[in-house]
N, C-alpha and C. Protein backbone atom coordinates (compact mmCIF):
# COMPACT_ATOMS: atom_id res chain seq x y z
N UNK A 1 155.16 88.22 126.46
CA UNK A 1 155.84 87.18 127.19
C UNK A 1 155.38 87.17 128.65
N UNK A 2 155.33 88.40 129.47
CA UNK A 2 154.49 88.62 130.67
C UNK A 2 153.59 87.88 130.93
N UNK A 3 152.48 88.39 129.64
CA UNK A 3 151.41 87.78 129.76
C UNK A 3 151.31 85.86 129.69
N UNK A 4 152.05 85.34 128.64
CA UNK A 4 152.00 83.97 128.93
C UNK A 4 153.00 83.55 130.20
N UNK A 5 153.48 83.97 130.80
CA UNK A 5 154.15 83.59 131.70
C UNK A 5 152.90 83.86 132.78
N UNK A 6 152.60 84.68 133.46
CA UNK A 6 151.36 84.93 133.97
C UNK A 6 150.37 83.86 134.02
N UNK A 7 150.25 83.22 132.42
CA UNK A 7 148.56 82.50 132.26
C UNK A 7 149.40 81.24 132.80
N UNK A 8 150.94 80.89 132.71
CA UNK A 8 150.96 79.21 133.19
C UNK A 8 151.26 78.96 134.13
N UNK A 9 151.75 80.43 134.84
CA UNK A 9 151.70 80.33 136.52
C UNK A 9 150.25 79.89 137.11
N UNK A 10 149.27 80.38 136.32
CA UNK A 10 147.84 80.48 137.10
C UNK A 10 147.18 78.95 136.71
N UNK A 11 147.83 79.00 135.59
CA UNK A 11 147.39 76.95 135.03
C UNK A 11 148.03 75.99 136.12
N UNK A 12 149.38 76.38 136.52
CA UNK A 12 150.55 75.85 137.01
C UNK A 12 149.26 75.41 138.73
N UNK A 13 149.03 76.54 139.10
CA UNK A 13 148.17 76.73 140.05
C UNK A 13 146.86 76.00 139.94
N UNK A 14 145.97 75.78 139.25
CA UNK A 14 145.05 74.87 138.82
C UNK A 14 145.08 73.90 139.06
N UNK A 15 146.15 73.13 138.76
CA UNK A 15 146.72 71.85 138.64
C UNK A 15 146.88 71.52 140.51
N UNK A 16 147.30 72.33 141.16
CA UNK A 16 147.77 72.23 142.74
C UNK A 16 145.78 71.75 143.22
N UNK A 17 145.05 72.66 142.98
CA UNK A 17 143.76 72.79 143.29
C UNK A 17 143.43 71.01 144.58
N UNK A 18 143.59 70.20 144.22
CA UNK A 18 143.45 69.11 144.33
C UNK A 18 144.20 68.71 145.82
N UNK A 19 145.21 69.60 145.87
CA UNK A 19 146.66 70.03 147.26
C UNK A 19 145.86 70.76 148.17
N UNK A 20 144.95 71.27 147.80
CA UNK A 20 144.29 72.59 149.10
C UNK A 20 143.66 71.75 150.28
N UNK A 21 143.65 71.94 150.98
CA UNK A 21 142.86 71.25 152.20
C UNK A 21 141.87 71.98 152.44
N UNK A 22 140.72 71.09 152.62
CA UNK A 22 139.40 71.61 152.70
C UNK A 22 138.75 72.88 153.35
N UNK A 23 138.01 74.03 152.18
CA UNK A 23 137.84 75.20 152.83
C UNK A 23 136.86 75.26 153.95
N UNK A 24 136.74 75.98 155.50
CA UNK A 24 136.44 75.70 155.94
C UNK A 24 135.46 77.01 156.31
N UNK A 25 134.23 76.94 156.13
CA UNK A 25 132.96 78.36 155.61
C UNK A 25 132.11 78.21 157.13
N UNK A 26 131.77 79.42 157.51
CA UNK A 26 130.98 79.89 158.62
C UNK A 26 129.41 78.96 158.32
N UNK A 27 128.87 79.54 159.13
CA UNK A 27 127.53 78.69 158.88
C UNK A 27 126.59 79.71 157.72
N UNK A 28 125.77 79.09 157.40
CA UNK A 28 125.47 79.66 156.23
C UNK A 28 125.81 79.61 154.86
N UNK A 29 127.38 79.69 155.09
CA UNK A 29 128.08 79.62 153.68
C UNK A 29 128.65 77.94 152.58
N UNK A 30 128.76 77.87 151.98
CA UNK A 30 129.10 76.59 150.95
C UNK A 30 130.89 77.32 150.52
N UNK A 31 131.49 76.28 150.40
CA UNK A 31 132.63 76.46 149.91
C UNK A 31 132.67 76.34 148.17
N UNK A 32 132.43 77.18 147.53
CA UNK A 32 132.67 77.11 145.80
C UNK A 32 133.96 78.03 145.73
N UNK A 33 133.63 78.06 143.96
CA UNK A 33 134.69 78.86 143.38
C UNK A 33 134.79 80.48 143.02
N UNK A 34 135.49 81.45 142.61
CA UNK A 34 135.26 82.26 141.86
C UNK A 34 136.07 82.17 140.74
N UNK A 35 135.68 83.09 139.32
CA UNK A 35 136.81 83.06 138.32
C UNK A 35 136.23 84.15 137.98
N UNK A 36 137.27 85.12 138.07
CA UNK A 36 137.75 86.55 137.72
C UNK A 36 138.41 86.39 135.89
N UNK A 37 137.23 87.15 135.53
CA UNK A 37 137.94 87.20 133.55
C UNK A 37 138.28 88.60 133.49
N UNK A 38 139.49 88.76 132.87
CA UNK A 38 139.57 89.86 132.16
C UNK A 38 139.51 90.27 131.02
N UNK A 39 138.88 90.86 130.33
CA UNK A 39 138.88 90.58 128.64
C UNK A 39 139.43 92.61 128.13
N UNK A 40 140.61 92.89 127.44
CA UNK A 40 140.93 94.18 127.51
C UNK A 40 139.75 94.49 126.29
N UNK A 41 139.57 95.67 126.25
CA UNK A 41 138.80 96.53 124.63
C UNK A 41 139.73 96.40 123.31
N UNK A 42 140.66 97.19 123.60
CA UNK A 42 141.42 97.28 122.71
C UNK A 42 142.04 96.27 121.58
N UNK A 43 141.86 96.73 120.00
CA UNK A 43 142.43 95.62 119.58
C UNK A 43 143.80 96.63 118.77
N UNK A 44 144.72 96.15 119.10
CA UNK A 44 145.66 96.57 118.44
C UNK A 44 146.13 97.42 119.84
N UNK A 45 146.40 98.54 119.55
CA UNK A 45 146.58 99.43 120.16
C UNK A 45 145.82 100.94 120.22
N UNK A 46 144.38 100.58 119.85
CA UNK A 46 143.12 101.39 119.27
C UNK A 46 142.14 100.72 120.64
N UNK A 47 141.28 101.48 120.64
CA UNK A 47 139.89 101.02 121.55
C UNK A 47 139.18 100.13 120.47
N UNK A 48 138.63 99.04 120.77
CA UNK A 48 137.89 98.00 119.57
C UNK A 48 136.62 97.79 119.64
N UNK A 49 136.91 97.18 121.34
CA UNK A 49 135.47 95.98 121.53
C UNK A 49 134.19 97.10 121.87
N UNK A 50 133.65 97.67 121.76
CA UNK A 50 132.73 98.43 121.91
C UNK A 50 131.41 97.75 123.14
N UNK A 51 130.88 98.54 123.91
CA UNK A 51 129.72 97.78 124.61
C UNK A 51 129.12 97.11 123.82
N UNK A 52 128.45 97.53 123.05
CA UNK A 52 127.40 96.58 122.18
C UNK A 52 128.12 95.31 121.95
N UNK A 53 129.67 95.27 121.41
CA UNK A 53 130.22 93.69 120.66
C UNK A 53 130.54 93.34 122.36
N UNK A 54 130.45 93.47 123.54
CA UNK A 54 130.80 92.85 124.48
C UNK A 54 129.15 92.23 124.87
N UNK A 55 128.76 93.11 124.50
CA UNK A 55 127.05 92.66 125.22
C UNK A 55 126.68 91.10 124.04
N UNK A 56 127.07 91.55 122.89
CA UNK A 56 127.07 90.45 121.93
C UNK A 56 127.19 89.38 122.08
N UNK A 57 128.77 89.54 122.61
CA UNK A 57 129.76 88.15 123.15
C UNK A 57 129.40 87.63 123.96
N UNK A 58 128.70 88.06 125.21
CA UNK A 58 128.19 87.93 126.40
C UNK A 58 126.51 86.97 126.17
N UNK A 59 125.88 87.11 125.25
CA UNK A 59 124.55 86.69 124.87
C UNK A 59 125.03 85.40 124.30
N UNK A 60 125.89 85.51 123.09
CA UNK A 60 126.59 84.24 122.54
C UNK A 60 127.91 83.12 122.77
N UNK A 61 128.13 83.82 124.12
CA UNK A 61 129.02 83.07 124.66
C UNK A 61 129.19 82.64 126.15
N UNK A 62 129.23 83.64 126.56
CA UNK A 62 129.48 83.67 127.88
C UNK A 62 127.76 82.86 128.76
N UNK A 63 126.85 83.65 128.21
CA UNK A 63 125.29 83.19 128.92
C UNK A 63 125.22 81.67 129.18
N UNK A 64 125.38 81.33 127.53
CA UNK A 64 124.97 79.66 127.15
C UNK A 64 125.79 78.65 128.34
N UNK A 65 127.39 79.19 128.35
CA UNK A 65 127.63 78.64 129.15
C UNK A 65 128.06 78.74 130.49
N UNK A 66 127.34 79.28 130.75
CA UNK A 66 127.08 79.62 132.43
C UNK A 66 125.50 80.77 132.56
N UNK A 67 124.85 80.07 132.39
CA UNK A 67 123.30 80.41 132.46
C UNK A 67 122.71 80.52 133.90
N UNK A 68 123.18 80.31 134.69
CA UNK A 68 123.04 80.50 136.26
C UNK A 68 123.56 81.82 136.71
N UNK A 69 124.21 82.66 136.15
CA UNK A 69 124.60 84.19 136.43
C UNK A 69 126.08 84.76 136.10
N UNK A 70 125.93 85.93 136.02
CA UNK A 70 127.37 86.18 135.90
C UNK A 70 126.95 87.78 136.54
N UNK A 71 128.45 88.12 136.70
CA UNK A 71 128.62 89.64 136.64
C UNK A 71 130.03 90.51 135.83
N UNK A 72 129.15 91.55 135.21
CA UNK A 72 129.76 92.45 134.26
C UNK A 72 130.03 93.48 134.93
N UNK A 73 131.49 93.95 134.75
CA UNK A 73 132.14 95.27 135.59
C UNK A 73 132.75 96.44 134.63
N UNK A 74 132.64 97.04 134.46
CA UNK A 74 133.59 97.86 133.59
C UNK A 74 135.18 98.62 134.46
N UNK A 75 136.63 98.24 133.94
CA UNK A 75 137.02 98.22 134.49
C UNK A 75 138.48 98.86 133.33
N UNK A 76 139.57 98.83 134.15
CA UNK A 76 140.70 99.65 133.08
C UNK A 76 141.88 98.86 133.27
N UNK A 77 142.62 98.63 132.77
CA UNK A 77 144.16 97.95 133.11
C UNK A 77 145.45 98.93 132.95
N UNK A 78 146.58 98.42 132.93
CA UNK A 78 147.57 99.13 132.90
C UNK A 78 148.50 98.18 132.27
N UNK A 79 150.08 98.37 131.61
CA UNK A 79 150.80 97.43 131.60
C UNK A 79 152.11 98.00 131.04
N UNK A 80 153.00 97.73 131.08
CA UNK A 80 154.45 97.85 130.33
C UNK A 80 154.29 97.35 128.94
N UNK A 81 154.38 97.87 127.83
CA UNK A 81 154.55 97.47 126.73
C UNK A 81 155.54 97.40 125.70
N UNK A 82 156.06 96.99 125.07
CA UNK A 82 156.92 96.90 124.37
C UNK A 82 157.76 98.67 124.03
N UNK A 83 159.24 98.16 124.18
CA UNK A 83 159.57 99.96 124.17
C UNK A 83 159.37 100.51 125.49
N UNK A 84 159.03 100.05 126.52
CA UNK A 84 158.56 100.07 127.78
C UNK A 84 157.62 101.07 127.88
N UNK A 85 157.14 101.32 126.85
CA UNK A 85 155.92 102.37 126.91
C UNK A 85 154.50 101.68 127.90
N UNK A 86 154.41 102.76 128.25
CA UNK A 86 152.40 102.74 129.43
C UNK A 86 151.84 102.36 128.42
N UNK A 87 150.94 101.33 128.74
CA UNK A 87 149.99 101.08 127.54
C UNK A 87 148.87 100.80 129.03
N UNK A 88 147.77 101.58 128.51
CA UNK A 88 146.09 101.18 128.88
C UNK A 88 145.09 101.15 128.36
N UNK A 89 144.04 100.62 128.51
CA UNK A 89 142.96 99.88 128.03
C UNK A 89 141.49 99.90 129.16
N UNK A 90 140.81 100.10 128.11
CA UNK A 90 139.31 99.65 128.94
C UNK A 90 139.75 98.58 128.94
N UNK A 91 138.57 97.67 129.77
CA UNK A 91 138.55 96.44 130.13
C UNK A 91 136.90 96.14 130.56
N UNK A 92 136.83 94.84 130.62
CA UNK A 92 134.95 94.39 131.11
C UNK A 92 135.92 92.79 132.15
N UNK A 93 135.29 93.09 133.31
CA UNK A 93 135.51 91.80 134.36
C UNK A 93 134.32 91.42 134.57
N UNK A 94 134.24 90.14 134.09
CA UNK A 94 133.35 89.27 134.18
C UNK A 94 133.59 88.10 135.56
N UNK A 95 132.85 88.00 136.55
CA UNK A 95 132.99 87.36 137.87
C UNK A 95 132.28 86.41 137.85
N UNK A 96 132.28 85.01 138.09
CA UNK A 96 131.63 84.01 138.02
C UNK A 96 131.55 83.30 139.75
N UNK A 97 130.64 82.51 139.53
CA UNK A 97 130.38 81.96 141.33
C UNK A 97 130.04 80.68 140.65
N UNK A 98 131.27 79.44 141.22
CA UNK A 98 130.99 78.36 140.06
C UNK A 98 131.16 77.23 141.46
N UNK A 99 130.60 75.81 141.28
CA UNK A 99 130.68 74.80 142.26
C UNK A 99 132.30 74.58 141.86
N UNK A 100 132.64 74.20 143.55
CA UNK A 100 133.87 74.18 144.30
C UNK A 100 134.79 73.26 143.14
N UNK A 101 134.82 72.09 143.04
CA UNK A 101 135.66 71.23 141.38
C UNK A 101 135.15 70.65 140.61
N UNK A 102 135.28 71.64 139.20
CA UNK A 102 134.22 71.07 138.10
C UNK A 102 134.91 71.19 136.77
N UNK A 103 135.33 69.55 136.62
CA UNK A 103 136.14 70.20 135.19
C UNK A 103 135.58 70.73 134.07
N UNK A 104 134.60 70.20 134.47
CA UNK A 104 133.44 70.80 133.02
C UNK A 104 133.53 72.30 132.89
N UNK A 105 132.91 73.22 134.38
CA UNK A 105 133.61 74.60 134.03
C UNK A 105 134.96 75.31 133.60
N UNK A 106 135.78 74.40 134.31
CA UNK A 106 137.67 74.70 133.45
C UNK A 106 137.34 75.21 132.11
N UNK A 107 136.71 73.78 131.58
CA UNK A 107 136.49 73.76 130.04
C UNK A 107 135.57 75.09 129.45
N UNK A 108 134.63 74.89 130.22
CA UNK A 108 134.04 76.32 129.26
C UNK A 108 134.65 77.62 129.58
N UNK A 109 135.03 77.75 131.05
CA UNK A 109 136.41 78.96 131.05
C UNK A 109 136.95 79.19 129.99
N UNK A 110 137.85 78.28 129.43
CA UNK A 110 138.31 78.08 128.37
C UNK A 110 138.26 78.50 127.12
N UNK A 111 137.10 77.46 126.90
CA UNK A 111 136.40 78.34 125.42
C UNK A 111 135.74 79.38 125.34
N UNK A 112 135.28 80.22 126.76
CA UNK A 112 135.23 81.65 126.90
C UNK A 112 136.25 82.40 126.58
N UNK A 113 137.37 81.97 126.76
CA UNK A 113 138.59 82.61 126.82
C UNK A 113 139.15 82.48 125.76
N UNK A 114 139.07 81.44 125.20
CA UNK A 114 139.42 81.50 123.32
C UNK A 114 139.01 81.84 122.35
N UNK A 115 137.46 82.10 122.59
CA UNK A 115 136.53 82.78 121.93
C UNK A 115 136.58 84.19 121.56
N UNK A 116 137.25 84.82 122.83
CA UNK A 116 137.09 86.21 123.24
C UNK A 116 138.47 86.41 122.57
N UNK A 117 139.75 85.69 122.26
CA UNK A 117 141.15 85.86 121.71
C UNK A 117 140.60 85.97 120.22
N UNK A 118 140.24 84.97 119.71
CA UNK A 118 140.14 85.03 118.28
C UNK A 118 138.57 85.92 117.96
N UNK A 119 137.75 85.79 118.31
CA UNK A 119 136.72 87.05 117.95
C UNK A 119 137.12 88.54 118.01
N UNK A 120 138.33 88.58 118.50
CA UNK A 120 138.44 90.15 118.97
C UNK A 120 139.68 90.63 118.72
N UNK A 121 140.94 88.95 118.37
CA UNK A 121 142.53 89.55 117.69
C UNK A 121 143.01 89.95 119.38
N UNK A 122 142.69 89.05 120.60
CA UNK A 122 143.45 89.44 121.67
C UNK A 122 144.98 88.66 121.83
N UNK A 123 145.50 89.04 122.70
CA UNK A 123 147.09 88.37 122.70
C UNK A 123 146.41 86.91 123.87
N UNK A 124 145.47 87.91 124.68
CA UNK A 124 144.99 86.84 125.93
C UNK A 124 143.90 87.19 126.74
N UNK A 125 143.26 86.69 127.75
CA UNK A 125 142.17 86.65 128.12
C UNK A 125 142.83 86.40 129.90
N UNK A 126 142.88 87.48 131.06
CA UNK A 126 143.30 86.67 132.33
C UNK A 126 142.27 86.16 133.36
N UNK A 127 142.88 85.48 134.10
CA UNK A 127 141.88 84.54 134.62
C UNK A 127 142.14 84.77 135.94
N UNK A 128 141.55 84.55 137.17
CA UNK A 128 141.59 84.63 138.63
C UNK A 128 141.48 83.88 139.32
N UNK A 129 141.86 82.15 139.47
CA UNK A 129 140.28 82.03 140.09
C UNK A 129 140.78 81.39 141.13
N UNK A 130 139.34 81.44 142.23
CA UNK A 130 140.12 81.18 144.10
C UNK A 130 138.77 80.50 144.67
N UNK A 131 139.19 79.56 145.77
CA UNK A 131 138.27 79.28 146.73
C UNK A 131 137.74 80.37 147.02
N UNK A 132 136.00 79.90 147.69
CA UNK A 132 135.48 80.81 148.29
C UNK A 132 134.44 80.42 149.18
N UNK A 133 134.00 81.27 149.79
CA UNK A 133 132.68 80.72 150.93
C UNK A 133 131.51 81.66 150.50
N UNK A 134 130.74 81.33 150.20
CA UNK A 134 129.52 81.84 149.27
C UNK A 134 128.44 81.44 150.31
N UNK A 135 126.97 82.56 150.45
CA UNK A 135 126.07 82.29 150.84
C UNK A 135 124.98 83.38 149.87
N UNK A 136 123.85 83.01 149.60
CA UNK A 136 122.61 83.92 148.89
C UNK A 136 121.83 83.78 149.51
């Protein structure tokens, strides 16, 4: 329940995107996006996704659609779980550097993120994502 409460605050937030007043970047920099993925390992309450099936997912999913770069983190979570038991998990954060409003990326966010639920039996997939001032 956390967790979907969580994902429609951050949708809820999406929707505002359009409310922000224009970011305003040093010289050098462009105003884009970031989107922070979280995708946990675990399926069940077992370790699942193994490097190799993330490197997998990543070739067949994630690349195709966003072929301009990404970055892979290895990373851990924490959470309250049912019974209020500690529950943790590996995790892989995937960081994206995407132009400033593009619904087209929403969308493949998306089916990154649905892909990664039903290929893997997740409850959810979290998402981050924020203005930014980017320069390379």
């Amino acid at each position: 329940m956390r967790k979907a409460l969580a994902l429609m605050s951050l949708m809820a937030l999406a929707g505002c995107a359009s409310l922000e007043p224009r970011l305003s970047c040093a010289a050098g920099e462009e105003p884009m996006r970031t989107a922070q993925l979280f995708f946990g390992q675990n399926i069940g309450d077992k370790p699942g996704v193994s490097d190799a099936d993330f490197r997998k997912f990543t070739d067949e999913i994630l690349t195709p659609r966003f072929p301009q770069g990404l970055t892979v983190l290895d990373g851990g979570g924490q959470w309250t779980g049912a019974e209020n038991k500690l529950i943790r998990e590996a995790a892989k954060v995937v960081v994206l550097v995407l132009p400033a409003a593009n619904g087209e990326n929403r969308r493949k966010l998306g089916e990154v993120r649905q892909a990664y639920v039903e290929r893997f039996h997740q409850d959810s997939v979290m998402m981050i994502s924020q203005r930014a001032c980017v320069s390379f």
